[in-house]
N, C-alpha and C. Protein backbone atom coordinates (compact mmCIF):
# COMPACT_ATOMS: atom_id res chain seq x y z
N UNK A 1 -2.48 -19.51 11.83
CA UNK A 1 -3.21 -19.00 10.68
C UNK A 1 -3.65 -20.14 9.79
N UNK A 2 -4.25 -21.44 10.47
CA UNK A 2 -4.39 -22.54 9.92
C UNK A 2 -5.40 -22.49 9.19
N UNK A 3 -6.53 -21.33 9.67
CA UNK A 3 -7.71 -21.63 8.80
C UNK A 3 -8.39 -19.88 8.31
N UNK A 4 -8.01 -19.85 7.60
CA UNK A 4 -8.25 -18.56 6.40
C UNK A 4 -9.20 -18.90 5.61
N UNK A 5 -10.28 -19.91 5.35
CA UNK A 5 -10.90 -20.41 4.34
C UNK A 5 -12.25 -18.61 4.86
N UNK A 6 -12.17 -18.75 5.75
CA UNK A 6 -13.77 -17.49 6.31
C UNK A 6 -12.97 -16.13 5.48
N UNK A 7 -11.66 -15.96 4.99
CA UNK A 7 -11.39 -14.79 5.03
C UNK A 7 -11.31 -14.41 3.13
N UNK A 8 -11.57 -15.46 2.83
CA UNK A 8 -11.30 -15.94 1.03
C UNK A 8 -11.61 -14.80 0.31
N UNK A 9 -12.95 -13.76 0.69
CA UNK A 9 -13.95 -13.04 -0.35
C UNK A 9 -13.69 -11.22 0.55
N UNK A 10 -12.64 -11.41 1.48
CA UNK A 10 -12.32 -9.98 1.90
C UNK A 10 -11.33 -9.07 1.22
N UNK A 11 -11.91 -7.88 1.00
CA UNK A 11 -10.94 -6.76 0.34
C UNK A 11 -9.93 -6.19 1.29
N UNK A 12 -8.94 -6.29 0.99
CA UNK A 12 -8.13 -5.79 2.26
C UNK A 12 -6.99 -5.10 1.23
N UNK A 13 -7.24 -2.95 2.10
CA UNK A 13 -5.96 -2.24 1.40
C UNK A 13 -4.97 -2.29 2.24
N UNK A 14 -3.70 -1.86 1.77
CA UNK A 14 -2.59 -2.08 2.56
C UNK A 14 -1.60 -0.68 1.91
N UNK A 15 -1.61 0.58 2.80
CA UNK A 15 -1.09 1.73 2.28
C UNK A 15 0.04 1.76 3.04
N UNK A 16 0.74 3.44 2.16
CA UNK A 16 2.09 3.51 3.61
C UNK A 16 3.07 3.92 2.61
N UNK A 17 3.75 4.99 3.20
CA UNK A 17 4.87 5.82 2.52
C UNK A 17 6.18 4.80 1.96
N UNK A 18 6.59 5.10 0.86
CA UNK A 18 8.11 4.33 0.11
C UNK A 18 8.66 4.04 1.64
N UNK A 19 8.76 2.09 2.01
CA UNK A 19 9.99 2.11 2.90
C UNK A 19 9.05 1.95 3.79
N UNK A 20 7.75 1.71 3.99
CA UNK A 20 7.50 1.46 5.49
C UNK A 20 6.62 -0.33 5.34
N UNK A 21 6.93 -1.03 3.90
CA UNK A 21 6.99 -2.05 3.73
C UNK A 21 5.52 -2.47 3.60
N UNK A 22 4.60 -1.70 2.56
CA UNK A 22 3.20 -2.14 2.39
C UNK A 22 3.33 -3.13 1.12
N UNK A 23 4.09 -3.20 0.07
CA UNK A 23 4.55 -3.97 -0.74
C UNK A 23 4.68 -5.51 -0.13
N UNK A 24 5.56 -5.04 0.91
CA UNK A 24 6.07 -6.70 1.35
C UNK A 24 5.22 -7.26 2.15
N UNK A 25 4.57 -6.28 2.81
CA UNK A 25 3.21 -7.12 3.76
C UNK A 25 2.31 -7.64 3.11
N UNK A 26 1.90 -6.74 1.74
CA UNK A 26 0.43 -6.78 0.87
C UNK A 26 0.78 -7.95 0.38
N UNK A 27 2.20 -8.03 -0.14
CA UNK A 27 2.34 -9.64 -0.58
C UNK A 27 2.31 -10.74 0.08
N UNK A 28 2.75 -11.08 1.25
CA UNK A 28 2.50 -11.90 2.09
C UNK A 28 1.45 -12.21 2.90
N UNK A 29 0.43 -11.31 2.99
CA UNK A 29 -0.67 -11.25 3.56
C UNK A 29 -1.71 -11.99 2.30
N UNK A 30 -1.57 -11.74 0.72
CA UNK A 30 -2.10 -12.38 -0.03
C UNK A 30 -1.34 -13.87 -0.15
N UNK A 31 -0.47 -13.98 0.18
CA UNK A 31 0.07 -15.35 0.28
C UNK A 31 -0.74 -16.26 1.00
N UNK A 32 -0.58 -15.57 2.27
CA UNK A 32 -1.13 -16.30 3.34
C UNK A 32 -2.83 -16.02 3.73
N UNK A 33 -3.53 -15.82 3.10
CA UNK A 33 -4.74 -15.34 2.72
C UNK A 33 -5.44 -16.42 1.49
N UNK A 34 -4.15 -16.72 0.28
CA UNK A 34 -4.42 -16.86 -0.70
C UNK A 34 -5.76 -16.08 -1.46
N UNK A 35 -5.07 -14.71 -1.34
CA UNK A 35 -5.97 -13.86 -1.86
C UNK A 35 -5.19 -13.14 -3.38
N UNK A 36 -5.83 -12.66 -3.90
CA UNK A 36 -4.97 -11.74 -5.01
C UNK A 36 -3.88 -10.83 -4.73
N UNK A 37 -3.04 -10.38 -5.65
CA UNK A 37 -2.42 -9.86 -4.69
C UNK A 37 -2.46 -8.88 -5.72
N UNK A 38 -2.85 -7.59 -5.28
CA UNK A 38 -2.18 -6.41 -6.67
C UNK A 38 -1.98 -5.18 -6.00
N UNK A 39 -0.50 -4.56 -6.93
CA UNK A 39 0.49 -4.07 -6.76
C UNK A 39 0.68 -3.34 -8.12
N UNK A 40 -0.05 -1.87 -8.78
CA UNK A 40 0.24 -1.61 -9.77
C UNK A 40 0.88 0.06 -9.09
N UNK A 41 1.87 0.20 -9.75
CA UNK A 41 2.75 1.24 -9.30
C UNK A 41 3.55 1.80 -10.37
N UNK A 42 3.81 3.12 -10.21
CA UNK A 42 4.87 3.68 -10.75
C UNK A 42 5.80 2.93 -11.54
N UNK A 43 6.40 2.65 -10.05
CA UNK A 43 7.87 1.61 -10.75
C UNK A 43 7.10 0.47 -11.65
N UNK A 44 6.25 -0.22 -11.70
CA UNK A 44 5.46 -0.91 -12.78
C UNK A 44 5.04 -0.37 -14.15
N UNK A 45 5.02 0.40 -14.09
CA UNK A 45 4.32 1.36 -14.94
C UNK A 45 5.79 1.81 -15.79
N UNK A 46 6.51 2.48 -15.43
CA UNK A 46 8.09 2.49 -15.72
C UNK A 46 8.39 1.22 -16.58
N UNK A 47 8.60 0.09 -15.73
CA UNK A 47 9.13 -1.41 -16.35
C UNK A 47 8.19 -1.55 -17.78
N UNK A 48 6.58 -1.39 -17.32
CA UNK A 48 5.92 -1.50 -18.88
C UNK A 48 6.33 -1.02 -19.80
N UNK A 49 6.68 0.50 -19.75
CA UNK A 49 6.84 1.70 -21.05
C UNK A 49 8.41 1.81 -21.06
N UNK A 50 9.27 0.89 -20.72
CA UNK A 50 10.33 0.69 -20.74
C UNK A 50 11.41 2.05 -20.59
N UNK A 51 10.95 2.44 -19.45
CA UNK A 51 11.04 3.97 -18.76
C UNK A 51 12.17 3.59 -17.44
N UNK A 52 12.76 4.77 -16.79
CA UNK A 52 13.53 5.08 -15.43
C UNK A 52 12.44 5.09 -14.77
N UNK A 53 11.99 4.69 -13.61
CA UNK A 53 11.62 4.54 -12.38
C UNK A 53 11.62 6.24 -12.49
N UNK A 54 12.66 6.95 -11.81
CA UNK A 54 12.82 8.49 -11.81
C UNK A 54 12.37 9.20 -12.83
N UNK A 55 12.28 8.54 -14.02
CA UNK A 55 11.77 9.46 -15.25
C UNK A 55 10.63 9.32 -14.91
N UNK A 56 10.06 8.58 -14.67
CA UNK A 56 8.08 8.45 -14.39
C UNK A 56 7.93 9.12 -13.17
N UNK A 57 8.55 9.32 -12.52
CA UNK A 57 8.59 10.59 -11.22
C UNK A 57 8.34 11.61 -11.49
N UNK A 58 9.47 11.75 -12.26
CA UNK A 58 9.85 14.01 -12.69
C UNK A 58 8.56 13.62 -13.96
N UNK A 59 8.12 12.96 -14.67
CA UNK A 59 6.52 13.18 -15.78
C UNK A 59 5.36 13.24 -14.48
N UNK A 60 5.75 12.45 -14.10
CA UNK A 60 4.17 12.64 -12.80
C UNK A 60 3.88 13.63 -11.83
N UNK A 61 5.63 14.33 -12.10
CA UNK A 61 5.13 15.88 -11.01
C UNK A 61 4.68 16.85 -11.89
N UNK A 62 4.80 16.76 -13.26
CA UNK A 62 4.40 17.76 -14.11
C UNK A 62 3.18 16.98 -14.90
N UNK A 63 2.78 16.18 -14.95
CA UNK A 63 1.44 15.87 -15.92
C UNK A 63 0.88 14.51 -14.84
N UNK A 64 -0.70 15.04 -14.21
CA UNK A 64 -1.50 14.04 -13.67
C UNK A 64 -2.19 12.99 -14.15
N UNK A 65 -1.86 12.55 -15.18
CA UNK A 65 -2.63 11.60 -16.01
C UNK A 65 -1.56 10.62 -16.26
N UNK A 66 -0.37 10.16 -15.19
CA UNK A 66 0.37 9.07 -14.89
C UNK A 66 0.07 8.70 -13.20
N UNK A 67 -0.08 9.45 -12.46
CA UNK A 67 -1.31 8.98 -11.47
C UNK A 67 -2.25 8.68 -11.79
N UNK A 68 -3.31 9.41 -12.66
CA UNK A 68 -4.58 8.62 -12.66
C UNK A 68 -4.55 7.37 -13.15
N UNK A 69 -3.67 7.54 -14.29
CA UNK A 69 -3.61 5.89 -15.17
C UNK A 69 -3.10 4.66 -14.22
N UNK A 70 -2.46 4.88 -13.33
CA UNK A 70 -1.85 4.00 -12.03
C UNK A 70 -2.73 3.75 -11.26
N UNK A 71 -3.58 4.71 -10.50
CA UNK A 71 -4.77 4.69 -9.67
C UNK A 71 -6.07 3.95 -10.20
N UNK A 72 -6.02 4.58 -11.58
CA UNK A 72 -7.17 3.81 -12.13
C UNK A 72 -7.35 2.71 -12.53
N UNK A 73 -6.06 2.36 -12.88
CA UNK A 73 -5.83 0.34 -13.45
C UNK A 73 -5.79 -0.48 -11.75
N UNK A 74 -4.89 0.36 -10.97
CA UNK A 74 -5.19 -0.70 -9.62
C UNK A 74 -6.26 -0.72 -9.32
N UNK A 75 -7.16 -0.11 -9.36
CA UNK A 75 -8.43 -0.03 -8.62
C UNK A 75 -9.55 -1.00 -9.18
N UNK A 76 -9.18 -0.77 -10.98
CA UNK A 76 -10.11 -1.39 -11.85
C UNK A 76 -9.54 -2.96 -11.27
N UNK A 77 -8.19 -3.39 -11.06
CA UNK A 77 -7.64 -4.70 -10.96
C UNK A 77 -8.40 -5.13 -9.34
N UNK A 78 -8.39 -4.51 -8.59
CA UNK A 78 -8.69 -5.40 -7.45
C UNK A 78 -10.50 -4.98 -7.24
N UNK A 79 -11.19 -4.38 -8.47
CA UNK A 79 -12.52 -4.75 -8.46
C UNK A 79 -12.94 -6.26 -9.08
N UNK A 80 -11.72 -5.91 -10.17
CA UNK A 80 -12.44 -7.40 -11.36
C UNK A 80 -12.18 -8.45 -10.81
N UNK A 81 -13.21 -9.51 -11.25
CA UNK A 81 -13.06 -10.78 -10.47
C UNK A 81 -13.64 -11.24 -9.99
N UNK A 82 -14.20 -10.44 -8.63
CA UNK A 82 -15.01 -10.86 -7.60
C UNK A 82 -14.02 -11.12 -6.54
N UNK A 83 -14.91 -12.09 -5.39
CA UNK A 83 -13.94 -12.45 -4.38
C UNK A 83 -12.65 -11.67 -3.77
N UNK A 84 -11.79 -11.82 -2.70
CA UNK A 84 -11.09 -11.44 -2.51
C UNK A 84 -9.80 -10.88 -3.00
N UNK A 85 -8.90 -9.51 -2.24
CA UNK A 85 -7.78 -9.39 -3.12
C UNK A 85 -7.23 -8.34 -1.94
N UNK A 86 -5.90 -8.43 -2.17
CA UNK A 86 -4.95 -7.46 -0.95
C UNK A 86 -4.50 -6.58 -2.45
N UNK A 87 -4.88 -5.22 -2.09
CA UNK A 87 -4.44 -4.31 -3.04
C UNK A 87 -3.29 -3.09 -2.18
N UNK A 88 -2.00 -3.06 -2.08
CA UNK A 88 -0.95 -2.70 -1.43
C UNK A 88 -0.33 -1.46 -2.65
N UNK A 89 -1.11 -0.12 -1.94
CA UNK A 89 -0.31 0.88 -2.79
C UNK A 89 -0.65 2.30 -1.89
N UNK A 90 0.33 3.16 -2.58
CA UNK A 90 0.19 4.53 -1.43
C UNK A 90 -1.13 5.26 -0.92
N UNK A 91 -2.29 5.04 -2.04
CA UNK A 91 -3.20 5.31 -1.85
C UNK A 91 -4.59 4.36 -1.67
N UNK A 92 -4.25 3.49 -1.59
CA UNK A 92 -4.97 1.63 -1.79
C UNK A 92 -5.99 2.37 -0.66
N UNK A 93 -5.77 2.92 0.77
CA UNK A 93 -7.30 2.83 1.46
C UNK A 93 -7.54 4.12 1.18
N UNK A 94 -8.10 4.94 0.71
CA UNK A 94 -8.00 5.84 -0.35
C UNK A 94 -9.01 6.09 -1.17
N UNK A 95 -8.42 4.83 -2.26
CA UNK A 95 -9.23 4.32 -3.39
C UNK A 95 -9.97 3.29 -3.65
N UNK A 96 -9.64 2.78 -2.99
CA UNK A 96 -10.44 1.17 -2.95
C UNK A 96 -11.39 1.65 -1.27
N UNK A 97 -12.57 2.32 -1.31
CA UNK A 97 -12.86 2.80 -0.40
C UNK A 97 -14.45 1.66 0.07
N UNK A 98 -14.29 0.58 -1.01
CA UNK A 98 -15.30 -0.34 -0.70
C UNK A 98 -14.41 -1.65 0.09
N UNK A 99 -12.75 -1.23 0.35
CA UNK A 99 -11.93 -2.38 0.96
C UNK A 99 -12.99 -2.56 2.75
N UNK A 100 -13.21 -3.89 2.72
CA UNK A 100 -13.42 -4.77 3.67
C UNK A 100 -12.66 -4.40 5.25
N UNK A 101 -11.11 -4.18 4.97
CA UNK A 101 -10.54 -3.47 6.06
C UNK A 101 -9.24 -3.18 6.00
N UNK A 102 -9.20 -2.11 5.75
CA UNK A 102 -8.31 -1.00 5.47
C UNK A 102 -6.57 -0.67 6.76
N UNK A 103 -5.57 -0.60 6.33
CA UNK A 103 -4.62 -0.80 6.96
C UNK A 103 -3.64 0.42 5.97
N UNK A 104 -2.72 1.13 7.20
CA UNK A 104 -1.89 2.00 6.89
C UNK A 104 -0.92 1.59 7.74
N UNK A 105 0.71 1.53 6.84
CA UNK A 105 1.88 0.89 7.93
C UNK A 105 2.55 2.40 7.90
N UNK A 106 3.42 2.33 8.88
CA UNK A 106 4.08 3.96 9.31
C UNK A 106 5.67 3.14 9.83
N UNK A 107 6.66 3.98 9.55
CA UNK A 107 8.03 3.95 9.97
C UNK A 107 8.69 5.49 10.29
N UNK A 108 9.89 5.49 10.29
CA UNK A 108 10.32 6.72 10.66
C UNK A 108 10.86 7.08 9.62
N UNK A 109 11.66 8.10 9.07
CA UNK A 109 12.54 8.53 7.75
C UNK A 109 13.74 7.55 7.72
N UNK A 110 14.40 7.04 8.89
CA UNK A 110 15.56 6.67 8.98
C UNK A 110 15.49 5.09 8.55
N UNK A 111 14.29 4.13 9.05
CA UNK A 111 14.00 3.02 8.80
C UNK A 111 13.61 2.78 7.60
N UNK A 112 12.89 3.60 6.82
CA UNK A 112 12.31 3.98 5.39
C UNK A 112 13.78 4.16 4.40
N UNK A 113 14.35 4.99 4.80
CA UNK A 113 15.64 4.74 4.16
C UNK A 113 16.34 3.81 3.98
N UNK A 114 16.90 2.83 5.17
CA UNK A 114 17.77 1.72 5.06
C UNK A 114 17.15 0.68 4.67
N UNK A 115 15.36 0.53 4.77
CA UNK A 115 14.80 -0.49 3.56
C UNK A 115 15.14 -0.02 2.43
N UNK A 116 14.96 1.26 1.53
CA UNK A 116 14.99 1.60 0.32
C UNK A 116 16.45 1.27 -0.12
N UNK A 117 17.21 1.58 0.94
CA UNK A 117 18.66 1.43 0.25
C UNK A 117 19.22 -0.31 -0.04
N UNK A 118 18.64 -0.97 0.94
CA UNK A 118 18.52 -2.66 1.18
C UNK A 118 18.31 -2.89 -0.18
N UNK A 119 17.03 -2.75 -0.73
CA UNK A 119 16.28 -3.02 -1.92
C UNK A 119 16.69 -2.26 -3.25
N UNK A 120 17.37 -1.16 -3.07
CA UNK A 120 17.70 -0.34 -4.12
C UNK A 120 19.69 -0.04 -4.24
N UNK A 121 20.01 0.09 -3.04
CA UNK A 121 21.33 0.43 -3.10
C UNK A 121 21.68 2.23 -2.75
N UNK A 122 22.41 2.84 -3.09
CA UNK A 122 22.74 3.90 -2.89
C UNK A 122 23.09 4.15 -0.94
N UNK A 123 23.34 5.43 -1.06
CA UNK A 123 23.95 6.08 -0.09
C UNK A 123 22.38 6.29 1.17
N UNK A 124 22.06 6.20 2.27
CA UNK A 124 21.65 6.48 2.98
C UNK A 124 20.72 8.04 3.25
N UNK A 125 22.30 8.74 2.87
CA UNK A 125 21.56 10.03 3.35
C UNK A 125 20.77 10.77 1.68
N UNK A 126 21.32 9.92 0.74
CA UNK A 126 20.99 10.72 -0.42
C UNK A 126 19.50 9.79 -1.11
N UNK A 127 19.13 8.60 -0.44
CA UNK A 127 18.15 7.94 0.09
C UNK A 127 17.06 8.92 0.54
N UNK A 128 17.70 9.22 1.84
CA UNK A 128 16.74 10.07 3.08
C UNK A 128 16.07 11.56 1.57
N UNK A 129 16.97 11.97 1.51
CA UNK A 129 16.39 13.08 0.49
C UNK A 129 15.24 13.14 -0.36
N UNK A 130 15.77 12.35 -1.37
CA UNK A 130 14.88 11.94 -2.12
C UNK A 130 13.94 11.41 -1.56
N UNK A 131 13.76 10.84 -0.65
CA UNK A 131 12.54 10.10 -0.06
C UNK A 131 11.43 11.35 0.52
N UNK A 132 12.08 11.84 1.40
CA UNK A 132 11.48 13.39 1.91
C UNK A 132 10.97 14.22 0.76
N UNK A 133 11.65 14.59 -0.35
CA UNK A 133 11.53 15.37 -1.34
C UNK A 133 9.68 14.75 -2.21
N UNK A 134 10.50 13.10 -2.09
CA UNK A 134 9.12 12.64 -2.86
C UNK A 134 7.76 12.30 -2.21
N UNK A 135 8.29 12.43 -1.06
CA UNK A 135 7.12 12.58 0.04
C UNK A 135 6.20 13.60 0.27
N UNK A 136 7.00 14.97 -0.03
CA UNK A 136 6.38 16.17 -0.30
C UNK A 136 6.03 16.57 -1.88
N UNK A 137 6.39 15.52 -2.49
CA UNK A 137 5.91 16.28 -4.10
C UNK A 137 4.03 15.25 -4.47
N UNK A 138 4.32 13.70 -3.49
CA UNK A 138 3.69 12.60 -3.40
C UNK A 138 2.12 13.82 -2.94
N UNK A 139 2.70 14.15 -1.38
CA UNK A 139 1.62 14.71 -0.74
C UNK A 139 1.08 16.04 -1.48
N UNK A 140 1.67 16.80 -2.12
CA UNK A 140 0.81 17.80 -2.65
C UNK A 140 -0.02 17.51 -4.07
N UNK A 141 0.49 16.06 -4.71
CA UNK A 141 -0.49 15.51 -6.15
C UNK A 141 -1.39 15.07 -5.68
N UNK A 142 -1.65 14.25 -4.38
CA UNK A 142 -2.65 13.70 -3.75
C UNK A 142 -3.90 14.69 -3.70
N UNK A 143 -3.22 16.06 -3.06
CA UNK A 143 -4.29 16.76 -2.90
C UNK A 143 -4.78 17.56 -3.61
N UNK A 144 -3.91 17.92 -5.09
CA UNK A 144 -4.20 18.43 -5.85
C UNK A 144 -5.41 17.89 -6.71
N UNK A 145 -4.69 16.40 -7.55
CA UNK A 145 -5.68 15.80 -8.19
C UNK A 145 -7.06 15.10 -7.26
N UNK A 146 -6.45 14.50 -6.04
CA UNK A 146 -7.69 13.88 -5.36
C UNK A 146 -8.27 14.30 -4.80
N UNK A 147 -7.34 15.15 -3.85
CA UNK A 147 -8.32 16.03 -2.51
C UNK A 147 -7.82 15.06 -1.58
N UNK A 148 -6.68 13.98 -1.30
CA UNK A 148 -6.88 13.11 -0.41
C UNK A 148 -5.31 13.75 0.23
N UNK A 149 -5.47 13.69 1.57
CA UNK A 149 -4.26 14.31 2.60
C UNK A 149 -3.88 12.99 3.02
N UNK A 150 -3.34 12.30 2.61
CA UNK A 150 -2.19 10.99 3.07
C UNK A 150 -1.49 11.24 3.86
N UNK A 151 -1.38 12.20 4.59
CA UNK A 151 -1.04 12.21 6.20
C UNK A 151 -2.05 11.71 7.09
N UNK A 152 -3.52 12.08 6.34
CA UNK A 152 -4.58 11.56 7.39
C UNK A 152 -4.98 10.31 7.31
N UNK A 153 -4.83 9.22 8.18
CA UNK A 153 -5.46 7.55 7.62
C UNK A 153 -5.81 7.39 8.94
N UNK A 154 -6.69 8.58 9.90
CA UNK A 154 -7.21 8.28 10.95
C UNK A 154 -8.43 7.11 10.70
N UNK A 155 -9.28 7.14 9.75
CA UNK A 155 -9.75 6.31 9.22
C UNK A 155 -9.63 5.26 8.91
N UNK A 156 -8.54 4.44 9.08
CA UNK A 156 -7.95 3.02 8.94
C UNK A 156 -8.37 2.30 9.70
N UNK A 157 -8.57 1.03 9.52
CA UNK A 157 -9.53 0.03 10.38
C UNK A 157 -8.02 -0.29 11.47
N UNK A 158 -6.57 -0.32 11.01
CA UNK A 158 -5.43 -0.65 12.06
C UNK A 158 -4.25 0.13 11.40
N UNK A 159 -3.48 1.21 12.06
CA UNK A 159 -2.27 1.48 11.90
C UNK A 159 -1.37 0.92 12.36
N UNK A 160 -0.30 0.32 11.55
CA UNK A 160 1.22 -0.14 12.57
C UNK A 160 2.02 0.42 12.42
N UNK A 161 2.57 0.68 13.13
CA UNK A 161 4.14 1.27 13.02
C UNK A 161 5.16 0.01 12.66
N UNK A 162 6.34 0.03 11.44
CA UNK A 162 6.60 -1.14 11.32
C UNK A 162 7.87 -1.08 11.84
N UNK A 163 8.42 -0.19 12.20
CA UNK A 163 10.41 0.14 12.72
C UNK A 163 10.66 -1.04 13.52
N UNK A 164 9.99 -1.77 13.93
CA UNK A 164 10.75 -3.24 15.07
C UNK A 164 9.76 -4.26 14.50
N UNK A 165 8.64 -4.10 13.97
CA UNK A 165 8.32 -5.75 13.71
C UNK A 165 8.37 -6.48 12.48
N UNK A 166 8.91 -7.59 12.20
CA UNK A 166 8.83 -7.79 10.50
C UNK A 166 7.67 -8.31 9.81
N UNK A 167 7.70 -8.65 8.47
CA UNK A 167 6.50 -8.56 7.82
C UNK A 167 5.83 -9.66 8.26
N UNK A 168 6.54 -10.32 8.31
CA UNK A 168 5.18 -11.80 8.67
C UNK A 168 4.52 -11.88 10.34
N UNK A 169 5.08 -11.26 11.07
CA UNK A 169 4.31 -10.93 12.18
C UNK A 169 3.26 -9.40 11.83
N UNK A 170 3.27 -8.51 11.39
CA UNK A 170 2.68 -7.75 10.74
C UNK A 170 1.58 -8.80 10.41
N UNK A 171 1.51 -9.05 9.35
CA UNK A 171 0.93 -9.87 8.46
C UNK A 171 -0.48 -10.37 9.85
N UNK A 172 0.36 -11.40 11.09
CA UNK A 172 -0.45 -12.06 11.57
C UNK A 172 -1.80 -10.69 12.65
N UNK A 173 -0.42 -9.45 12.73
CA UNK A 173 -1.63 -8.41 13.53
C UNK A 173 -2.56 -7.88 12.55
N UNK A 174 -2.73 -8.28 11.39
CA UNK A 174 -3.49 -8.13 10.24
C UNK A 174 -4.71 -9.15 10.41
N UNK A 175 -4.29 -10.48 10.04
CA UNK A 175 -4.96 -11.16 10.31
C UNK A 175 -6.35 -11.35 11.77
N UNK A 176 -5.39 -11.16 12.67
CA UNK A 176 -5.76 -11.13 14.10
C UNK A 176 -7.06 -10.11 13.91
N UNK A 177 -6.97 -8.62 13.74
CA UNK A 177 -7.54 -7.70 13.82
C UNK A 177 -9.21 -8.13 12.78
N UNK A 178 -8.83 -8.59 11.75
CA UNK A 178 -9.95 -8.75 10.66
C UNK A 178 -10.65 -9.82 10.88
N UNK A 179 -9.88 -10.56 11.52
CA UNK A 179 -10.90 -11.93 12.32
C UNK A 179 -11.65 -11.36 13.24
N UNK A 180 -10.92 -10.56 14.45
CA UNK A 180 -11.85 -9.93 15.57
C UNK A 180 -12.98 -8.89 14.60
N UNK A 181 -12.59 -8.77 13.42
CA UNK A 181 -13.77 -7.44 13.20
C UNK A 181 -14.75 -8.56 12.81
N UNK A 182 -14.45 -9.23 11.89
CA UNK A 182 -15.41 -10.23 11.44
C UNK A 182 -16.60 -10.66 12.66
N UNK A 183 -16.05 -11.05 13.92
CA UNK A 183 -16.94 -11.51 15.13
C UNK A 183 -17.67 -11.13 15.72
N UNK A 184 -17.20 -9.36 15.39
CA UNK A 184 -18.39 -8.02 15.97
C UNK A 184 -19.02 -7.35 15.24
N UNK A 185 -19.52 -7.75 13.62
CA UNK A 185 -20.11 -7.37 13.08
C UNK A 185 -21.44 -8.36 12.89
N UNK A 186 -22.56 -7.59 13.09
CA UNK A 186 -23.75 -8.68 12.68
C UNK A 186 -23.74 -9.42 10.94
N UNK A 187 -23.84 -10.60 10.75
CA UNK A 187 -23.54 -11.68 9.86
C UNK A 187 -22.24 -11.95 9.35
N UNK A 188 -21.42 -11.57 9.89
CA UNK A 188 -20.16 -11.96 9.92
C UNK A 188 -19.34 -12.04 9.08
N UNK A 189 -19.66 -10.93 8.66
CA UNK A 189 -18.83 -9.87 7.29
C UNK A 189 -17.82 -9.17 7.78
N UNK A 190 -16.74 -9.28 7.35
CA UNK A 190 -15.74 -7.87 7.30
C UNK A 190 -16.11 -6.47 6.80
């Protein structure tokens, strides 16, 4: 990945359910890109208003205007600027629907869990719950406020499944893929 200088001015989203590691790719992929990297989320949003992570959960299943305000600042963030930026959030190919090339990572419930618990702590199975629970409260705001079914990302320029590979090989089938698109498009745009 010696030479990234062709890839400087590409939008690249990076989606994918709590736990299937779009956070840790989106970051490393802007590392190694040296692209922007943005990441505005919930749990961000929480840390600002000096809030529980979970309290901005249970407000966002009852009032949609803590999604939009999340959706709408990431989106505004990886327009401004210009040039390139890896924007890594549940709905990133989605919303950023002018991204260059679009990526959804997938795991199983069980792998999604023992990252969350890695990074967060707690019990496994009380992990698994909540994760499921917010998966189904996630998927019906989507379609309520957006209309967007985040089960569907048939539309993704590459799906991975991430349960066996880690992020920085990820990262390079990222790379790999957006170079080959770059080569089959006439003027050699992503």
């Amino acid at each position: 990945m010696s030479n990234n200088k062709d890839l400087s001015g590409v939008r690249i989203a990076v989606s994918g359910k709590s736990g299937c590691g779009n956070t840790t790719v989106s970051r490393i992929l802007a590392d190694t890109l040296k692209l922007r990297f943005i990441n505005f989320t919930f749990r961000a949003l929480a840390e600002e208003r000096g809030l529980e992570f979970r309290d901005v959960l249970a407000l966002a299943a009852e009032d949609d205007s803590w999604d939009i305000e999340v959706d709408t600042r990431q989106v505004k963030l990886a327009r401004e600027g210009g040039g390139g930026c890896v924007l890594g959030s549940r709905l990133a190919i989605w919303m950023l629907s002018e991204a260059d090339f679009k990526v959804f990572l997938t795991a199983t419930p069980e792998t999604r869990a023992k990252r969350i618990q890695k990074r967060e702590g707690g019990s496994i199975s009380g992990i698994a719950q909540f994760t499921a629970a917010r998966d189904k409260q996630d998927h019906e705001r989507y379609l309520r406020i957006y209309k967007i079914d985040n089960d569907d990302y048939s539309f993704a320029d590459l799906v991975i499944d991430t349960d066996k590979i880690k992020a920085p090989a990820i990262v390079k089938k990222i790379i790999a893929r957006i170079k080959k698109k770059m080569n089959q498009e006439p003027g050699n745009h992503v």
